[in-house]
C-alpha atoms as a PDB file:
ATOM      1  CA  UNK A   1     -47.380 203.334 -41.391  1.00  0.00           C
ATOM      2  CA  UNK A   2     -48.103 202.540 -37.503  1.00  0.00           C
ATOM      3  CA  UNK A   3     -44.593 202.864 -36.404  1.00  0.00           C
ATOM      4  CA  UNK A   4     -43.518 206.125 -38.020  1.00  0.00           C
ATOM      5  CA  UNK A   5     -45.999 208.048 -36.027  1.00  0.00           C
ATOM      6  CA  UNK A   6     -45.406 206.632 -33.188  1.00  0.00           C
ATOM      7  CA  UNK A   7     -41.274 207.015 -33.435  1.00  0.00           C
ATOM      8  CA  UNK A   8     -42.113 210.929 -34.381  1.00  0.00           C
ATOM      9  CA  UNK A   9     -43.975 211.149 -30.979  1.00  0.00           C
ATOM     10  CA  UNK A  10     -40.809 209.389 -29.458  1.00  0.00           C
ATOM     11  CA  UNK A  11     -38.553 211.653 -31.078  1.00  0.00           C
ATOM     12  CA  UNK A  12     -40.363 214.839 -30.416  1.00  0.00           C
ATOM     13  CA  UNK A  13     -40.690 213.936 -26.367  1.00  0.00           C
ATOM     14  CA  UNK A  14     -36.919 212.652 -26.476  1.00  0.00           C
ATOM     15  CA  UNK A  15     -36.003 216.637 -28.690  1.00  0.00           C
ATOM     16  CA  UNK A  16     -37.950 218.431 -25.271  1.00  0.00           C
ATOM     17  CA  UNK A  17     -36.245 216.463 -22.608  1.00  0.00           C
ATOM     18  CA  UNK A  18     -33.240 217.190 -24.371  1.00  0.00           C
ATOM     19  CA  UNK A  19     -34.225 221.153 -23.920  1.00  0.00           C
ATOM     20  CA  UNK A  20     -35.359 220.787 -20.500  1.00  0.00           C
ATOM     21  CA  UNK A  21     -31.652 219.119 -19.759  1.00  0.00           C
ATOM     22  CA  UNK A  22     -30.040 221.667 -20.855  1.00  0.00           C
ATOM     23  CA  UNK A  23     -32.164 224.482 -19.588  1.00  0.00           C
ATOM     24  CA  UNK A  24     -31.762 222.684 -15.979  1.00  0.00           C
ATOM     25  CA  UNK A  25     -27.933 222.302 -16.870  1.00  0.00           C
ATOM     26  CA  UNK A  26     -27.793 226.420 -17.688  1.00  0.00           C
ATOM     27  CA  UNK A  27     -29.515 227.545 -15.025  1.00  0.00           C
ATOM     28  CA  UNK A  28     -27.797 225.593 -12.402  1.00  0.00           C
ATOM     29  CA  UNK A  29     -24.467 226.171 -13.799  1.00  0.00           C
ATOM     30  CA  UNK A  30     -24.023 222.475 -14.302  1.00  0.00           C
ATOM     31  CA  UNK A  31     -19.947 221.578 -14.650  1.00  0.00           C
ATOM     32  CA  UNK A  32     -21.221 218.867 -17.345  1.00  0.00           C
ATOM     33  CA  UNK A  33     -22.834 222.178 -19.375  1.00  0.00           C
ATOM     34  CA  UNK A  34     -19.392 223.461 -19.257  1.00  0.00           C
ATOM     35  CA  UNK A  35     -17.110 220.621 -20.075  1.00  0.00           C
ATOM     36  CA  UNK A  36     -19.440 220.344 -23.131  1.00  0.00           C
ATOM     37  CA  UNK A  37     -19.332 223.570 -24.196  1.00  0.00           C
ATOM     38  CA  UNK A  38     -15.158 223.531 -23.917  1.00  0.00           C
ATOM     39  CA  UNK A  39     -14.793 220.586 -25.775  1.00  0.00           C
ATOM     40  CA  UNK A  40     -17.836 221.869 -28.555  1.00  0.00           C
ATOM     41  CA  UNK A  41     -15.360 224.951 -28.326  1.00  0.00           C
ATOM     42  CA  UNK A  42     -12.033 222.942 -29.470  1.00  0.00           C
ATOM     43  CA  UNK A  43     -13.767 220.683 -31.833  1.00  0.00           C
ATOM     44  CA  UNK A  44     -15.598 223.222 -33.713  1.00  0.00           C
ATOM     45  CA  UNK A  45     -13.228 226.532 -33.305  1.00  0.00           C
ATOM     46  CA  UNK A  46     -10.341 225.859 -36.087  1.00  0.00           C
ATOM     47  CA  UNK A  47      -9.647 229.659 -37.359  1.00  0.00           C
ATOM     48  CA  UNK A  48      -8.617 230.049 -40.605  1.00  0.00           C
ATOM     49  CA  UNK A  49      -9.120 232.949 -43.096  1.00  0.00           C
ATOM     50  CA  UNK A  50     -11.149 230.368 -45.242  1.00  0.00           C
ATOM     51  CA  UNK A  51     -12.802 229.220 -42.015  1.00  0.00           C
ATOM     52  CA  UNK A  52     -13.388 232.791 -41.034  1.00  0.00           C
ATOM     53  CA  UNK A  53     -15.184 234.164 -44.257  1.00  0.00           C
ATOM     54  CA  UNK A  54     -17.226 230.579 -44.726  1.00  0.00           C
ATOM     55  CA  UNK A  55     -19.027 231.042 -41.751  1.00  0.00           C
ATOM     56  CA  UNK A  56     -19.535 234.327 -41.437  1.00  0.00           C
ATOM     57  CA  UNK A  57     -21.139 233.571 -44.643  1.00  0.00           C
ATOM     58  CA  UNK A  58     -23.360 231.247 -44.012  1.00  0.00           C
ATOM     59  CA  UNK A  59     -24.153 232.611 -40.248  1.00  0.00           C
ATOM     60  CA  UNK A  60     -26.510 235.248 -42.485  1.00  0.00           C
ATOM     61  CA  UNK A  61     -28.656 232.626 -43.895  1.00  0.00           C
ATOM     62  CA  UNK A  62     -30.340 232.897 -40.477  1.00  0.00           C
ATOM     63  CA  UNK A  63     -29.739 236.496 -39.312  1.00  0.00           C
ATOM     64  CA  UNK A  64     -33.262 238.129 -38.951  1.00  0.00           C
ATOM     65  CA  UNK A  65     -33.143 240.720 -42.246  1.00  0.00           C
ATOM     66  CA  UNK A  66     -32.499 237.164 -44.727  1.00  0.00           C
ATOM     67  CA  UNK A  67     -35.002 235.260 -43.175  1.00  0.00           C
ATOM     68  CA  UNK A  68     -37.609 237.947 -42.828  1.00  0.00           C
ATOM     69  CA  UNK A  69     -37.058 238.862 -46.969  1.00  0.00           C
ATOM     70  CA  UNK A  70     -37.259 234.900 -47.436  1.00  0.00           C
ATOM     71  CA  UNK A  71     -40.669 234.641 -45.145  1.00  0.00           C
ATOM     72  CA  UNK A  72     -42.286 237.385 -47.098  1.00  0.00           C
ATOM     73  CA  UNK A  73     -41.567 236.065 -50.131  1.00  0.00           C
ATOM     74  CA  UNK A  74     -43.011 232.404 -49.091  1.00  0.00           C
ATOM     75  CA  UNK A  75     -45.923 234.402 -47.519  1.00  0.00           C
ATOM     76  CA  UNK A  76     -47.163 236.227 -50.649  1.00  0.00           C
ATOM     77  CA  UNK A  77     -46.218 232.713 -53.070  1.00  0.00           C
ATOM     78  CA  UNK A  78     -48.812 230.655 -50.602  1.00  0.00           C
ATOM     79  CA  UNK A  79     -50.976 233.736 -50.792  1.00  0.00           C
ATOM     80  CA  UNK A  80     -50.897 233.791 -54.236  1.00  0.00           C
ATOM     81  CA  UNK A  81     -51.337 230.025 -54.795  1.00  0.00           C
ATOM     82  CA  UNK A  82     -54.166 230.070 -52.137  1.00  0.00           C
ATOM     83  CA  UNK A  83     -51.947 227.917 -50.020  1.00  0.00           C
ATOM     84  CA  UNK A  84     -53.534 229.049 -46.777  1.00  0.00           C
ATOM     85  CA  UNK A  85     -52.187 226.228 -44.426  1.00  0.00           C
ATOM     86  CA  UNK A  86     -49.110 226.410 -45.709  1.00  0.00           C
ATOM     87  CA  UNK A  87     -48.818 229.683 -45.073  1.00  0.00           C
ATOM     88  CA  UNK A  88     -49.951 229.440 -41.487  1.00  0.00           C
ATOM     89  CA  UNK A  89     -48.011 226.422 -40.924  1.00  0.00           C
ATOM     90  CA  UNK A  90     -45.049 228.626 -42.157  1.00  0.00           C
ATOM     91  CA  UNK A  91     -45.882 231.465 -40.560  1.00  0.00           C
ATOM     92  CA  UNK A  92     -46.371 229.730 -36.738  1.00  0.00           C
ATOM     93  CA  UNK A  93     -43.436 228.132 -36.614  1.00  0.00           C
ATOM     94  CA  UNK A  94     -41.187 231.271 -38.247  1.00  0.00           C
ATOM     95  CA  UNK A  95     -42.930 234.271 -36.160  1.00  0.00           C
ATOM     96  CA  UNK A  96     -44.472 232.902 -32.938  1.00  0.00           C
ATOM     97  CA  UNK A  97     -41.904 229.530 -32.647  1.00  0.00           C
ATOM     98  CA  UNK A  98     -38.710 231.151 -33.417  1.00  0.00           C
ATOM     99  CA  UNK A  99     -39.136 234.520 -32.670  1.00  0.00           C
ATOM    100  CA  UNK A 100     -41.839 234.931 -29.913  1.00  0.00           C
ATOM    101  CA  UNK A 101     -40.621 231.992 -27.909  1.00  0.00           C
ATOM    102  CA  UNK A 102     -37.333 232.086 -28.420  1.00  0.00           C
ATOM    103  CA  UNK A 103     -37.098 235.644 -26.906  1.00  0.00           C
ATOM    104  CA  UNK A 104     -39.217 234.606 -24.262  1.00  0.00           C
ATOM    105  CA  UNK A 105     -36.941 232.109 -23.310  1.00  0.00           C
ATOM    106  CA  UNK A 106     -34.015 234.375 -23.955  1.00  0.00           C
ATOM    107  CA  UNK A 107     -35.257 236.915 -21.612  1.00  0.00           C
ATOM    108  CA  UNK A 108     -36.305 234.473 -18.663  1.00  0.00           C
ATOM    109  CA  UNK A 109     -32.297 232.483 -18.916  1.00  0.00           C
ATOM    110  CA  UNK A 110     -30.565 235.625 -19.234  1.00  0.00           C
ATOM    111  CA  UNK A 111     -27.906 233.489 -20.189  1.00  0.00           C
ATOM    112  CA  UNK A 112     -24.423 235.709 -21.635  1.00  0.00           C
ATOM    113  CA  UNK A 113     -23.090 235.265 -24.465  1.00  0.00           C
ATOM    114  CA  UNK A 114     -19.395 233.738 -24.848  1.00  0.00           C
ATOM    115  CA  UNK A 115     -16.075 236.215 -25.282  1.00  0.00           C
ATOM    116  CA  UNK A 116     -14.528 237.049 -27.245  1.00  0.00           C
ATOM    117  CA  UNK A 117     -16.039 237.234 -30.700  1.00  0.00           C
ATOM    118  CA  UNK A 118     -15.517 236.793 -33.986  1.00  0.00           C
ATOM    119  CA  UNK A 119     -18.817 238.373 -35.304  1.00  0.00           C
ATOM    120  CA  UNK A 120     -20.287 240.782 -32.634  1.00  0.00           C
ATOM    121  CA  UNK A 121     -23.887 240.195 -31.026  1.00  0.00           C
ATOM    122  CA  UNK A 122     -25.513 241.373 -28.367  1.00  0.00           C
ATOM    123  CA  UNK A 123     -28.494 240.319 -26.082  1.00  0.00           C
ATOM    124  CA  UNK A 124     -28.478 237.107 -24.322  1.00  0.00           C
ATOM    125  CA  UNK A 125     -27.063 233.358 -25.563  1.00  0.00           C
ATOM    126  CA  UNK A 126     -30.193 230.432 -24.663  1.00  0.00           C
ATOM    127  CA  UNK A 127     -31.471 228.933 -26.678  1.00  0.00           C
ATOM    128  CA  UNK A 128     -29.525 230.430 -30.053  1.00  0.00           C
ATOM    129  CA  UNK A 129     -32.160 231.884 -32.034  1.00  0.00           C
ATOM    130  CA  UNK A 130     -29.705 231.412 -35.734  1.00  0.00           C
ATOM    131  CA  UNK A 131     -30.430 227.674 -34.924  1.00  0.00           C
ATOM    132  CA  UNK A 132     -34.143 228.238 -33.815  1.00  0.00           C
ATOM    133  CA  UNK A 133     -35.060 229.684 -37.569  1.00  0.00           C
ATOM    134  CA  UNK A 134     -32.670 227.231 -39.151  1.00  0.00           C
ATOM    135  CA  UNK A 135     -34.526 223.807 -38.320  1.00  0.00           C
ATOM    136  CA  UNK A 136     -38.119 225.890 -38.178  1.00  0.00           C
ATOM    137  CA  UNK A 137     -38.088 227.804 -41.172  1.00  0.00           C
ATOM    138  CA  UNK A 138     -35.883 225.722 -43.295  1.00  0.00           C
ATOM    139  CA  UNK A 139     -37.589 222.547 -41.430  1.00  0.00           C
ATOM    140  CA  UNK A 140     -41.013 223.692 -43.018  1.00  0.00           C
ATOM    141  CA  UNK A 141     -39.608 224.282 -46.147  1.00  0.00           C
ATOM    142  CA  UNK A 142     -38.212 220.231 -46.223  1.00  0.00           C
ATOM    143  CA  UNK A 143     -41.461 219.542 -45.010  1.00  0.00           C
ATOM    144  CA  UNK A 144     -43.287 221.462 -47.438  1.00  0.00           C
ATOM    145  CA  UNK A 145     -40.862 220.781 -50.953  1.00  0.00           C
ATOM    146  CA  UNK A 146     -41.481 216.724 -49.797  1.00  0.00           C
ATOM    147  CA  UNK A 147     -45.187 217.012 -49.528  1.00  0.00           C
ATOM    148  CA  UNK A 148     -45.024 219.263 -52.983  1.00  0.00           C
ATOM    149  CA  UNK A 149     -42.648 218.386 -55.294  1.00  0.00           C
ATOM    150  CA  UNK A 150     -42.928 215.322 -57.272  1.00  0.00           C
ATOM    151  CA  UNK A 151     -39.637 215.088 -59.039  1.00  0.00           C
ATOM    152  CA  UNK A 152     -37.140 213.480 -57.314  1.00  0.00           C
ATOM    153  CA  UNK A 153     -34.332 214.616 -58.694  1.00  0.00           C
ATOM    154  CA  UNK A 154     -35.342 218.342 -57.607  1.00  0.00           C
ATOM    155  CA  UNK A 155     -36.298 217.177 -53.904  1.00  0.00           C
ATOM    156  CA  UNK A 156     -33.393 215.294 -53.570  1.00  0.00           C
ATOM    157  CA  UNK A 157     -31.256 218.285 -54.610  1.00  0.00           C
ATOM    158  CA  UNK A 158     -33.595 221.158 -52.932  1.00  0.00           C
ATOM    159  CA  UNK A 159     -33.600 219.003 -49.468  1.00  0.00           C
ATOM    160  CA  UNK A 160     -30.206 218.355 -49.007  1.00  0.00           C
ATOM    161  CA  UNK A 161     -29.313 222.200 -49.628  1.00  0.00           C
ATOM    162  CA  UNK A 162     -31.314 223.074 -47.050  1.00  0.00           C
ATOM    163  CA  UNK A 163     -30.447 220.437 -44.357  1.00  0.00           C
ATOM    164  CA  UNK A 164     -26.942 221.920 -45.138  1.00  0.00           C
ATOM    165  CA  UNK A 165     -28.075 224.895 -44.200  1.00  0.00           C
ATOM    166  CA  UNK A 166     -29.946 223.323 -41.449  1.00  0.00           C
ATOM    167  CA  UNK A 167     -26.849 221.989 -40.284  1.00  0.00           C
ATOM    168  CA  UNK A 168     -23.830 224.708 -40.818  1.00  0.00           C
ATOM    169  CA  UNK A 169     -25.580 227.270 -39.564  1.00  0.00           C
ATOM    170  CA  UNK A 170     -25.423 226.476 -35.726  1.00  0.00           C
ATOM    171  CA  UNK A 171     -22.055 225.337 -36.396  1.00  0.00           C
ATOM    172  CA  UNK A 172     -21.810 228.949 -37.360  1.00  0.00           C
ATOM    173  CA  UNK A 173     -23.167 230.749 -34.226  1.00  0.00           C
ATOM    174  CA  UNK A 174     -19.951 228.344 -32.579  1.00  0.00           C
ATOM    175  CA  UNK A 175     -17.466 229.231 -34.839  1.00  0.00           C
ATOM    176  CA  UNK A 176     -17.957 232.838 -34.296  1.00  0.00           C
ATOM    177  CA  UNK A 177     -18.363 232.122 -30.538  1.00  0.00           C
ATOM    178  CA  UNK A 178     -21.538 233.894 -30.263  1.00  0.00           C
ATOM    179  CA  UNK A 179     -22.907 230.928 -29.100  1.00  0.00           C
ATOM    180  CA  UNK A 180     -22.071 227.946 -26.918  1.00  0.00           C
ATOM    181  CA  UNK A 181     -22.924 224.182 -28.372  1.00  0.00           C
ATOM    182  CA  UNK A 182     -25.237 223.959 -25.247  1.00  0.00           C
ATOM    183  CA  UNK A 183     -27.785 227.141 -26.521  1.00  0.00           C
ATOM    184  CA  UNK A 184     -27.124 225.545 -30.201  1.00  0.00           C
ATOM    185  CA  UNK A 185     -28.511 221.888 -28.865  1.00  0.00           C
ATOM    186  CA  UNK A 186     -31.225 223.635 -27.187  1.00  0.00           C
ATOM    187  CA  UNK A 187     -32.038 225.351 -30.005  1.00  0.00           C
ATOM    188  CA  UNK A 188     -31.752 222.114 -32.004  1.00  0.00           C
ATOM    189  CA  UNK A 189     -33.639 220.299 -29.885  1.00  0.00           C
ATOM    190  CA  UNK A 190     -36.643 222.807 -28.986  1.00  0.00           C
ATOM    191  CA  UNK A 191     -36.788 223.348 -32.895  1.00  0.00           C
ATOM    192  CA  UNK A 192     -37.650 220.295 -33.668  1.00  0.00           C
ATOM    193  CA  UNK A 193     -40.099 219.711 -31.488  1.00  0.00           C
ATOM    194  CA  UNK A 194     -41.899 222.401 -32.420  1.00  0.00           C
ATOM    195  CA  UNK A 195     -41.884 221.822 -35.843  1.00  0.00           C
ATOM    196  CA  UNK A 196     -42.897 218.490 -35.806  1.00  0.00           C
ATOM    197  CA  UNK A 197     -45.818 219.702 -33.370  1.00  0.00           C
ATOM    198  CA  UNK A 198     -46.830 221.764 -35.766  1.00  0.00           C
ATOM    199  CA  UNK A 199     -46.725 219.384 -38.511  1.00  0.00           C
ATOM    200  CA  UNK A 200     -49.129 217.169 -36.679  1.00  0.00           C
ATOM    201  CA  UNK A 201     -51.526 220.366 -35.648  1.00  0.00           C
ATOM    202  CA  UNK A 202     -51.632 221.865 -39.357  1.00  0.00           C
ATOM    203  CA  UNK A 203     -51.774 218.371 -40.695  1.00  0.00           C
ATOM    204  CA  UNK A 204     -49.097 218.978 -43.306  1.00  0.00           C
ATOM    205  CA  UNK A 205     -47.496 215.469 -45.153  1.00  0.00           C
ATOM    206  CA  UNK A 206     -48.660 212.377 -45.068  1.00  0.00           C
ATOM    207  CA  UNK A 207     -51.928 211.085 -45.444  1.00  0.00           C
ATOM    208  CA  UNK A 208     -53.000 214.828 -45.080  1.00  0.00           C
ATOM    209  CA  UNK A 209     -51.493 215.761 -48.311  1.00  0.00           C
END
């Protein structure tokens, strides 16, 4: 019970110097930044008409009109069940962690997007903000179903859906090249931090259960 804590501290300072790598590495143009992004590129961009229509699929599972229908819907259930820190830990990490900062960080970078693409999107690439509500919203959601749910059976199944989804969606936002790897490890990375930081400030899991 010591360790744990302490290797989630580790993890979540290792997740932003990660970020702040790769920020460094976009602004400055780094040539590592874009030998990894080529070779993310070729490992990840395979087309195929089944290829094509799978991701495009599952990129929508974190487009903004899903996600917003999905957070309103978890709003007014935690409402409902008087789940008030729930709700606020759902809410801070969907709304001000995914969207506010995200754009914020989006409009400072001004990074551009790559060309061509598969599924057209406009505005600017870092961090990608797909991969940002991916790991936040479906993050507290893993969080929340493990701290809830006592049947194993039905956390087993309900968590490793979502870490799916958790996990093909960035590889998504590559496929379709609206992304590079770089904004989708940044987004990975910057994701996780803040959700675990705001597991620790609303006190959800754990011996806070």
């Amino acid at each position: 019970m010591i360790i744990k804590p302490k290797i989630r501290f580790l993890s979540v300072i290792l997740a932003f110097t990660l970020f702040i790598g790769l920020l460094i590495g976009v602004i400055c143009q780094s040539q590592w930044l874009n030998n990894l992004n080529s070779a993310g590129q070729r490992l990840i961009q395979h087309r195929s008409v089944f290829a094509d229509i799978f991701f495009i699929d599952i990129t929508q599972f974190g487009s903004v009109t899903f996600t917003s229908i999905l957070t309103l819907i978890l709003s007014l259930f935690f409402i409902y069940h008087r789940q008030y820190r729930l709700l606020s830990f759902l809410l801070v990490n969907v709304i001000l962690f995914a969207g506010v900062v995200t754009q914020i960080i989006k409009y400072l970078v001004r990074n551009p997007r790559p060309m061509p693409q598969l599924l057209s999107e406009h505005g600017y690439s870092f961090p990608s903000g797909h991969t940002m509500i991916a790991i936040l919203l479906y993050g507290s959601l893993i969080i929340i179903i493990q701290t809830k749910i006592q049947s194993s059976l039905l956390k087993y199944i309900t968590v490793t859906m979502l870490l799916i989804l958790i996990i093909t969606i960035p590889t998504s936002r590559i496929y379709v090249n609206v992304h590079y790897p770089s904004d989708i490890l940044a987004g990975l990375a910057l994701g996780y931090g803040l959700l675990i930081l705001s597991q620790h400030i609303f006190q959800i899991g754990g011996k806070h259960t």
